[in-house]
C-alpha atoms as a PDB file:
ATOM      1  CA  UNK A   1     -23.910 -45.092  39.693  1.00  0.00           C
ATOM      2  CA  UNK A   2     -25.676 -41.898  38.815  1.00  0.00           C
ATOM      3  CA  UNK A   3     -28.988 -40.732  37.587  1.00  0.00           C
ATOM      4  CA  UNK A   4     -28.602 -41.423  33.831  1.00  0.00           C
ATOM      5  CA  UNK A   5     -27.258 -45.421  34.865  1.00  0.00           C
ATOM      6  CA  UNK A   6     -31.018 -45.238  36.252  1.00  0.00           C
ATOM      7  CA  UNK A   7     -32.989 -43.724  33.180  1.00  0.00           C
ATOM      8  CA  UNK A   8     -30.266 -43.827  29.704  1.00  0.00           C
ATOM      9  CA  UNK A   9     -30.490 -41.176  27.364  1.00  0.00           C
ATOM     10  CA  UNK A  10     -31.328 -43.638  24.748  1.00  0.00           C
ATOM     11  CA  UNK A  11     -34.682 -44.394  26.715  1.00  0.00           C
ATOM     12  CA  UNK A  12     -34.982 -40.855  26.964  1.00  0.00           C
ATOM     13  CA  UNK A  13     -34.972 -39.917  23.457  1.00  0.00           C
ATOM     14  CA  UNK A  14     -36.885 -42.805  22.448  1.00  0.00           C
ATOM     15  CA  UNK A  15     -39.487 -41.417  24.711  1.00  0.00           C
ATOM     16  CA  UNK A  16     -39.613 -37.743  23.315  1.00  0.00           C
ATOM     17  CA  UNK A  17     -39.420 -39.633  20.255  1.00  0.00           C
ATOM     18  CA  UNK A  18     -35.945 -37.801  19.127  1.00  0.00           C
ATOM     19  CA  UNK A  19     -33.811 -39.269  16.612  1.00  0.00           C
ATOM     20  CA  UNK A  20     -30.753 -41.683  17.589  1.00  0.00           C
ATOM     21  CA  UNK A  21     -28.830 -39.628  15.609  1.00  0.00           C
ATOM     22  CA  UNK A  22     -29.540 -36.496  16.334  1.00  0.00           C
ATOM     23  CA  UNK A  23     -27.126 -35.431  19.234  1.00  0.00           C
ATOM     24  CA  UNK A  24     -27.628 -31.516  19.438  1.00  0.00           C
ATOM     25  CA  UNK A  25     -29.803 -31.737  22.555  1.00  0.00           C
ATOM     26  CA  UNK A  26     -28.107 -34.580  24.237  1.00  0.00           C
ATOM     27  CA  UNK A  27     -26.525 -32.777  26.532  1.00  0.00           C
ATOM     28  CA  UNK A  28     -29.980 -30.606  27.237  1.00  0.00           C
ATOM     29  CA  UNK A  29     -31.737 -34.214  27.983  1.00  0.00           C
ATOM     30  CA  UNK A  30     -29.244 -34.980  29.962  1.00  0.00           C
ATOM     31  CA  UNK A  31     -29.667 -32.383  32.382  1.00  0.00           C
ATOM     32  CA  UNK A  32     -32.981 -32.832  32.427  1.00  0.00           C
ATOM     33  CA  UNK A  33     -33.071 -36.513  33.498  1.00  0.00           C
ATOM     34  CA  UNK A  34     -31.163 -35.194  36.425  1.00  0.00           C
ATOM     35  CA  UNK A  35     -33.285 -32.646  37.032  1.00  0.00           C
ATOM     36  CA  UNK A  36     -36.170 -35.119  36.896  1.00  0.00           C
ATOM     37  CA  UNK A  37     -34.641 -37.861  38.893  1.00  0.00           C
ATOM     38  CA  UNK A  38     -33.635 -35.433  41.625  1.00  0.00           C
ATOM     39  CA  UNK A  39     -36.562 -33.692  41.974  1.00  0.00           C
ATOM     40  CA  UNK A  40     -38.713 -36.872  42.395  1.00  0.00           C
ATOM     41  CA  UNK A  41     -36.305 -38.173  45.136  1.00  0.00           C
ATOM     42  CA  UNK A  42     -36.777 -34.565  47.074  1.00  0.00           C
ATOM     43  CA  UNK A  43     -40.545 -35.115  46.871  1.00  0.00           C
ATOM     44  CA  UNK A  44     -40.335 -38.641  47.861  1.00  0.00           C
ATOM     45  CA  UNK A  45     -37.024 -39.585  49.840  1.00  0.00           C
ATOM     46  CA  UNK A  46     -37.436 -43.036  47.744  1.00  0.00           C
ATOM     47  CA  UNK A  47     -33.463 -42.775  46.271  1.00  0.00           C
ATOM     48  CA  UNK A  48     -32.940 -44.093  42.634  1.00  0.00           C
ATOM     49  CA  UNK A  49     -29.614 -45.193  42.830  1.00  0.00           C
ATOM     50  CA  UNK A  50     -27.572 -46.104  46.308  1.00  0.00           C
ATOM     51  CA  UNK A  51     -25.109 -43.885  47.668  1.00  0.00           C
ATOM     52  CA  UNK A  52     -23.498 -43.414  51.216  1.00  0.00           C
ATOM     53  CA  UNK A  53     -25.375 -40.659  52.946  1.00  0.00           C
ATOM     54  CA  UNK A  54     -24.750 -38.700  56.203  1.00  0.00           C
ATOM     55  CA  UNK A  55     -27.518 -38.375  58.868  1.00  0.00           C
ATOM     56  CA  UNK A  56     -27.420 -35.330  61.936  1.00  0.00           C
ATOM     57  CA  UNK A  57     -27.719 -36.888  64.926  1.00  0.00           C
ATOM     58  CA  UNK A  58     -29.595 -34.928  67.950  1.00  0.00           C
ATOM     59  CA  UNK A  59     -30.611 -36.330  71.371  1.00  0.00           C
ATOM     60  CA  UNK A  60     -29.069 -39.214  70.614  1.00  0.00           C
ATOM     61  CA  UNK A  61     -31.713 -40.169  67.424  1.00  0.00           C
ATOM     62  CA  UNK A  62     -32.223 -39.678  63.822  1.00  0.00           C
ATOM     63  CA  UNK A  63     -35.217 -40.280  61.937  1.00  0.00           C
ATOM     64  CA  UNK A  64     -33.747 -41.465  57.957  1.00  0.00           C
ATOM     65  CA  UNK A  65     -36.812 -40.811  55.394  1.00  0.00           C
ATOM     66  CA  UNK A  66     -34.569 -42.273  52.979  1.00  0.00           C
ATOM     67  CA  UNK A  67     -35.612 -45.729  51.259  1.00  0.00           C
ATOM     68  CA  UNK A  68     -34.259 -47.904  50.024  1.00  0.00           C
ATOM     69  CA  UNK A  69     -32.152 -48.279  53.175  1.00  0.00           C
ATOM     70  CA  UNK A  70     -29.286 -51.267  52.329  1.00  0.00           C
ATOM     71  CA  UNK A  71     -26.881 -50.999  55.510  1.00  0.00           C
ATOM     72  CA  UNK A  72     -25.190 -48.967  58.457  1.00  0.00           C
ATOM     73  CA  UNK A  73     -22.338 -47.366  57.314  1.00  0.00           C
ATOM     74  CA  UNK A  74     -21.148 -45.959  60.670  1.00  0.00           C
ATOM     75  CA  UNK A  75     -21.169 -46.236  63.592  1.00  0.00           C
ATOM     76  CA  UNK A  76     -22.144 -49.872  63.537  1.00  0.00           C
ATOM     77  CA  UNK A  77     -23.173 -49.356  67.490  1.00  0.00           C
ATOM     78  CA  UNK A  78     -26.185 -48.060  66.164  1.00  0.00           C
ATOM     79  CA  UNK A  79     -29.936 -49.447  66.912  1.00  0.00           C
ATOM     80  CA  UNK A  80     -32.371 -49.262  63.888  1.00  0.00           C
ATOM     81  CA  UNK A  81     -36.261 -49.657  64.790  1.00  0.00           C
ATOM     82  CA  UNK A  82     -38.134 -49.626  61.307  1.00  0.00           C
ATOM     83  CA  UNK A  83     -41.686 -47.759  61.525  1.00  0.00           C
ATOM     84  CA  UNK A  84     -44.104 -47.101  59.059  1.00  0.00           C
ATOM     85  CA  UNK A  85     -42.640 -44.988  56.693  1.00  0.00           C
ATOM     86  CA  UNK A  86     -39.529 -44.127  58.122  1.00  0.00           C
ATOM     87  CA  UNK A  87     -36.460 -45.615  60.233  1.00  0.00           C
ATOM     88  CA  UNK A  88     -35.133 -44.722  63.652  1.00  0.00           C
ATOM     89  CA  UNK A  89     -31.406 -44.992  64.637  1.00  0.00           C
ATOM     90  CA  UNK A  90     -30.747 -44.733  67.778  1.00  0.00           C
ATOM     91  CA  UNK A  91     -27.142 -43.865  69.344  1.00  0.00           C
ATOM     92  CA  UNK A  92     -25.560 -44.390  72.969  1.00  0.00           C
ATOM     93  CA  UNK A  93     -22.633 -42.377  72.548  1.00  0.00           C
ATOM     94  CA  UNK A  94     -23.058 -38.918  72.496  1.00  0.00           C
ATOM     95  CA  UNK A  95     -19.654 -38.488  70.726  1.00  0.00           C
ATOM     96  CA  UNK A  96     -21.816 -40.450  67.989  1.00  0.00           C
ATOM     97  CA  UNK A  97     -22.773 -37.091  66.177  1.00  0.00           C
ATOM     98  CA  UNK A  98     -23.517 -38.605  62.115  1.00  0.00           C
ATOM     99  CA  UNK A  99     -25.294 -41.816  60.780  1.00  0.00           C
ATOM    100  CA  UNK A 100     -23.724 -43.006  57.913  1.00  0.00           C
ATOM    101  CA  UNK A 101     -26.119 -45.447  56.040  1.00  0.00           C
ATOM    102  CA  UNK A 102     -25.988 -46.953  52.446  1.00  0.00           C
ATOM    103  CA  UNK A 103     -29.677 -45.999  50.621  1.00  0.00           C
ATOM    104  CA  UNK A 104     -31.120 -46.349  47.572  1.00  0.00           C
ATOM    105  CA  UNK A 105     -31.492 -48.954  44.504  1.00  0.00           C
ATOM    106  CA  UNK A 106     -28.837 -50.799  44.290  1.00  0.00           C
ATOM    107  CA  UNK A 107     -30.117 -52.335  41.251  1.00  0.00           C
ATOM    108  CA  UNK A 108     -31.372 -49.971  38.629  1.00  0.00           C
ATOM    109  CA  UNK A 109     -34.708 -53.049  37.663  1.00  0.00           C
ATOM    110  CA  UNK A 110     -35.362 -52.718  41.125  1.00  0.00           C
ATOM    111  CA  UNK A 111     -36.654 -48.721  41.067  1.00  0.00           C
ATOM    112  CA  UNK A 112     -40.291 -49.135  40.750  1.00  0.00           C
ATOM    113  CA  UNK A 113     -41.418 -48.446  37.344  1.00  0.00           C
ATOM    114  CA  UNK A 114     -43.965 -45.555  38.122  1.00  0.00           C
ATOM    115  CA  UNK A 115     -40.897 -43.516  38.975  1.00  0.00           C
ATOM    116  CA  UNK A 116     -39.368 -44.110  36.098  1.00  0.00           C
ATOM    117  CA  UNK A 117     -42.419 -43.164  34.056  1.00  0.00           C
ATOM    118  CA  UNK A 118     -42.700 -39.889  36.120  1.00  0.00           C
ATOM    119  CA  UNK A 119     -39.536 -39.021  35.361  1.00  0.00           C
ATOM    120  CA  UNK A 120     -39.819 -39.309  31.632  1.00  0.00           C
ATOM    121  CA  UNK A 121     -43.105 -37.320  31.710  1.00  0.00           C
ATOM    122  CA  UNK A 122     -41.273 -34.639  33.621  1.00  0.00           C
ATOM    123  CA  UNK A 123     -38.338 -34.912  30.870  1.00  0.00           C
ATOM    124  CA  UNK A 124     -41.617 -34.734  28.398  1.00  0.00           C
ATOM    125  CA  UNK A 125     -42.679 -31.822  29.941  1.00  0.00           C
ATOM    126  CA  UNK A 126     -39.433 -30.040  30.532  1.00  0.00           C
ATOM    127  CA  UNK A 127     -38.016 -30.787  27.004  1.00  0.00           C
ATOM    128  CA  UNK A 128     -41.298 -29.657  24.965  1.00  0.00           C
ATOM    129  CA  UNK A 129     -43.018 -26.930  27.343  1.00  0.00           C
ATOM    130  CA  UNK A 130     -39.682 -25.039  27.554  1.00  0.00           C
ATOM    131  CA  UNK A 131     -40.611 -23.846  23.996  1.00  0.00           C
ATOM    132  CA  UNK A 132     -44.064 -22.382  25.257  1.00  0.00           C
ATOM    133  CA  UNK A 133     -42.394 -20.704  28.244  1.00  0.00           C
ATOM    134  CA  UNK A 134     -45.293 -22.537  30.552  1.00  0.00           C
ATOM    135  CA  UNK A 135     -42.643 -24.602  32.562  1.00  0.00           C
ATOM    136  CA  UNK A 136     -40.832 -21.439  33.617  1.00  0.00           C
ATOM    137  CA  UNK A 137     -44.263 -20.947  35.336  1.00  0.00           C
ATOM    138  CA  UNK A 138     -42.534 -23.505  37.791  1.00  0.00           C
ATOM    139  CA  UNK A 139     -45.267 -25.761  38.160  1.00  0.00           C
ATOM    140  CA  UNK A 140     -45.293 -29.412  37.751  1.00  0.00           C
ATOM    141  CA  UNK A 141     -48.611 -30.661  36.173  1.00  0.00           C
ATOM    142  CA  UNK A 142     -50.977 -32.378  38.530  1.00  0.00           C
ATOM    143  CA  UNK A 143     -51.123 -35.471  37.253  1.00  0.00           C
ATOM    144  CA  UNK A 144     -47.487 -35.709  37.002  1.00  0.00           C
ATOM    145  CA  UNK A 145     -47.668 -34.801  40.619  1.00  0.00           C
ATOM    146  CA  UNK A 146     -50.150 -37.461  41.563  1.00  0.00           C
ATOM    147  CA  UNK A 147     -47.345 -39.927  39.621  1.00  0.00           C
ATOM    148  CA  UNK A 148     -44.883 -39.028  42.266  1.00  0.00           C
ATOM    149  CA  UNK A 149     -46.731 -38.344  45.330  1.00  0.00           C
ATOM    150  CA  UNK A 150     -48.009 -42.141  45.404  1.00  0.00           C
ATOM    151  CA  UNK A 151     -44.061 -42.605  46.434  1.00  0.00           C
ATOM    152  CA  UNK A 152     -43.831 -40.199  49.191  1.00  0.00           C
ATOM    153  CA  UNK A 153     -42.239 -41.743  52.380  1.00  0.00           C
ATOM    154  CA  UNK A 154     -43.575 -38.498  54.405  1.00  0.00           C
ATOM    155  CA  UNK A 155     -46.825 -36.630  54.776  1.00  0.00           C
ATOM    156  CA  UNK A 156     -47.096 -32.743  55.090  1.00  0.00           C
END
Protein backbone atom coordinates (compact mmCIF):
# COMPACT_ATOMS: atom_id res chain seq x y z
CA UNK A 1 0.00 0.00 0.00
CA UNK A 2 1.19 3.55 -0.30
CA UNK A 3 -0.01 7.01 0.37
CA UNK A 4 -2.19 7.59 -2.73
CA UNK A 5 -4.09 3.77 -1.91
CA UNK A 6 -4.95 6.02 1.30
CA UNK A 7 -6.18 9.40 -0.33
CA UNK A 8 -6.75 8.64 -4.65
CA UNK A 9 -6.01 11.27 -6.89
CA UNK A 10 -9.51 11.19 -8.05
CA UNK A 11 -10.60 12.37 -4.43
CA UNK A 12 -7.95 14.73 -4.73
CA UNK A 13 -8.96 16.52 -7.72
CA UNK A 14 -12.47 16.36 -6.90
CA UNK A 15 -11.47 18.27 -3.87
CA UNK A 16 -9.45 21.17 -5.61
CA UNK A 17 -12.28 20.88 -7.82
CA UNK A 18 -9.92 20.02 -11.04
CA UNK A 19 -11.31 18.47 -13.99
CA UNK A 20 -11.28 14.48 -14.49
CA UNK A 21 -9.86 15.13 -17.55
CA UNK A 22 -7.46 17.36 -17.16
CA UNK A 23 -4.18 15.36 -16.40
CA UNK A 24 -1.36 18.12 -16.68
CA UNK A 25 -0.96 18.42 -12.91
CA UNK A 26 -1.52 14.86 -11.99
CA UNK A 27 1.65 14.12 -11.38
CA UNK A 28 2.10 17.65 -9.27
CA UNK A 29 -1.03 16.33 -6.99
CA UNK A 30 0.47 13.44 -6.68
CA UNK A 31 3.42 14.55 -4.98
CA UNK A 32 1.63 16.55 -2.98
CA UNK A 33 -0.65 13.91 -1.38
CA UNK A 34 2.62 12.42 -0.36
CA UNK A 35 3.89 15.30 0.85
CA UNK A 36 0.69 15.78 2.84
CA UNK A 37 0.28 12.30 4.09
CA UNK A 38 3.89 12.20 5.25
CA UNK A 39 4.07 15.22 6.87
CA UNK A 40 0.93 14.55 9.02
CA UNK A 41 2.36 11.12 10.10
CA UNK A 42 5.81 13.07 11.24
CA UNK A 43 3.63 15.40 13.32
CA UNK A 44 1.56 12.69 14.66
CA UNK A 45 3.28 9.11 14.54
CA UNK A 46 -0.52 7.93 13.74
CA UNK A 47 0.72 5.84 10.26
CA UNK A 48 -1.82 5.89 7.29
CA UNK A 49 -1.07 2.82 5.77
CA UNK A 50 0.85 -0.37 7.57
CA UNK A 51 4.27 -1.14 6.85
CA UNK A 52 7.08 -3.17 8.69
CA UNK A 53 9.16 -0.72 10.63
CA UNK A 54 12.50 -1.03 12.52
CA UNK A 55 12.82 0.18 16.17
CA UNK A 56 16.65 0.99 18.00
CA UNK A 57 16.81 -0.81 20.86
CA UNK A 58 18.93 0.70 23.98
CA UNK A 59 19.10 -0.66 27.57
CA UNK A 60 17.25 -3.30 26.62
CA UNK A 61 13.80 -0.97 25.74
CA UNK A 62 12.18 0.93 23.05
CA UNK A 63 9.48 3.27 23.35
CA UNK A 64 7.29 2.86 19.55
CA UNK A 65 5.17 6.28 19.11
CA UNK A 66 3.89 4.63 16.17
CA UNK A 67 -0.01 3.76 16.03
CA UNK A 68 -1.65 1.86 14.68
CA UNK A 69 0.54 -0.92 16.08
CA UNK A 70 -0.84 -4.51 14.34
CA UNK A 71 1.98 -7.10 15.48
CA UNK A 72 5.70 -8.00 16.50
CA UNK A 73 7.61 -8.57 13.67
CA UNK A 74 10.83 -9.66 15.42
CA UNK A 75 12.04 -10.82 17.83
CA UNK A 76 8.85 -12.42 19.02
CA UNK A 77 10.72 -12.74 22.68
CA UNK A 78 9.71 -9.37 23.08
CA UNK A 79 7.37 -7.90 26.06
CA UNK A 80 4.95 -5.06 24.99
CA UNK A 81 3.37 -2.92 27.99
CA UNK A 82 0.86 -0.41 26.25
CA UNK A 83 0.79 3.17 28.09
CA UNK A 84 -0.99 6.11 27.36
CA UNK A 85 0.08 7.24 24.24
CA UNK A 86 2.81 5.14 23.46
CA UNK A 87 4.09 1.34 23.69
CA UNK A 88 7.02 -0.19 25.51
CA UNK A 89 8.95 -3.28 24.24
CA UNK A 90 10.97 -4.65 26.34
CA UNK A 91 13.99 -7.14 25.38
CA UNK A 92 16.07 -9.81 27.49
CA UNK A 93 18.67 -10.43 25.12
CA UNK A 94 21.06 -7.93 24.67
CA UNK A 95 22.02 -9.41 21.24
CA UNK A 96 18.25 -8.21 20.64
CA UNK A 97 19.47 -4.80 19.10
CA UNK A 98 16.01 -3.85 16.54
CA UNK A 99 12.16 -4.19 17.08
CA UNK A 100 10.56 -5.05 14.12
CA UNK A 101 6.75 -4.29 14.43
CA UNK A 102 3.92 -4.11 11.76
CA UNK A 103 2.11 -0.32 12.21
CA UNK A 104 -0.29 1.51 10.64
CA UNK A 105 -3.91 1.17 8.88
CA UNK A 106 -4.22 -1.77 7.55
CA UNK A 107 -7.43 -0.81 6.13
CA UNK A 108 -7.49 2.46 4.29
CA UNK A 109 -11.76 3.15 5.99
CA UNK A 110 -10.11 2.63 9.07
CA UNK A 111 -7.71 6.08 9.01
CA UNK A 112 -9.78 8.45 10.89
CA UNK A 113 -11.43 10.83 8.67
CA UNK A 114 -10.01 14.17 10.20
CA UNK A 115 -6.70 13.03 8.76
CA UNK A 116 -7.88 12.58 5.70
CA UNK A 117 -9.52 16.00 5.61
CA UNK A 118 -6.17 17.56 6.81
CA UNK A 119 -4.49 16.17 4.25
CA UNK A 120 -6.65 17.47 1.47
CA UNK A 121 -6.58 20.98 3.02
CA UNK A 122 -2.82 20.75 3.01
CA UNK A 123 -3.07 19.48 -0.81
CA UNK A 124 -5.60 22.72 -0.96
CA UNK A 125 -3.13 24.77 0.33
CA UNK A 126 -0.06 23.44 -1.37
CA UNK A 127 -1.72 23.20 -4.86
CA UNK A 128 -3.32 26.89 -4.85
CA UNK A 129 -0.87 28.99 -2.48
CA UNK A 130 2.13 27.80 -4.55
CA UNK A 131 0.87 30.42 -7.10
CA UNK A 132 1.06 33.31 -4.41
CA UNK A 133 4.52 32.19 -3.28
CA UNK A 134 2.99 32.25 0.56
CA UNK A 135 3.59 28.42 1.06
CA UNK A 136 7.29 28.80 0.29
CA UNK A 137 6.98 30.90 3.52
CA UNK A 138 7.02 27.24 4.99
CA UNK A 139 4.30 27.59 7.26
CA UNK A 140 1.34 25.43 7.63
CA UNK A 141 -1.84 27.49 8.48
CA UNK A 142 -3.02 27.23 12.03
CA UNK A 143 -6.04 25.82 11.67
CA UNK A 144 -4.72 23.23 9.45
CA UNK A 145 -2.35 22.69 12.28
CA UNK A 146 -4.99 22.40 14.95
CA UNK A 147 -6.55 19.56 12.26
CA UNK A 148 -3.49 17.51 12.82
CA UNK A 149 -2.30 18.18 16.20
CA UNK A 150 -5.68 16.64 17.69
CA UNK A 151 -3.77 13.25 16.37
CA UNK A 152 -0.51 13.67 18.00
CA UNK A 153 0.59 10.49 19.94
CA UNK A 154 3.43 12.78 21.71
CA UNK A 155 3.57 16.09 23.50
CA UNK A 156 6.52 18.63 23.18
Amino acid sequence: MAYIDVLTLAQAKTFLRIDDTLADDDAQVTQMISSALSTIERRTNVLVYARDKSYLVQDYEVKVYDFPINSITSPTTVVETERELYTTYTTKLSTELKVVLNVGYANVSSVPSALIDAALQLVKYMYYEAETNTAAKGNIPYWIQEMIDQHKRFII
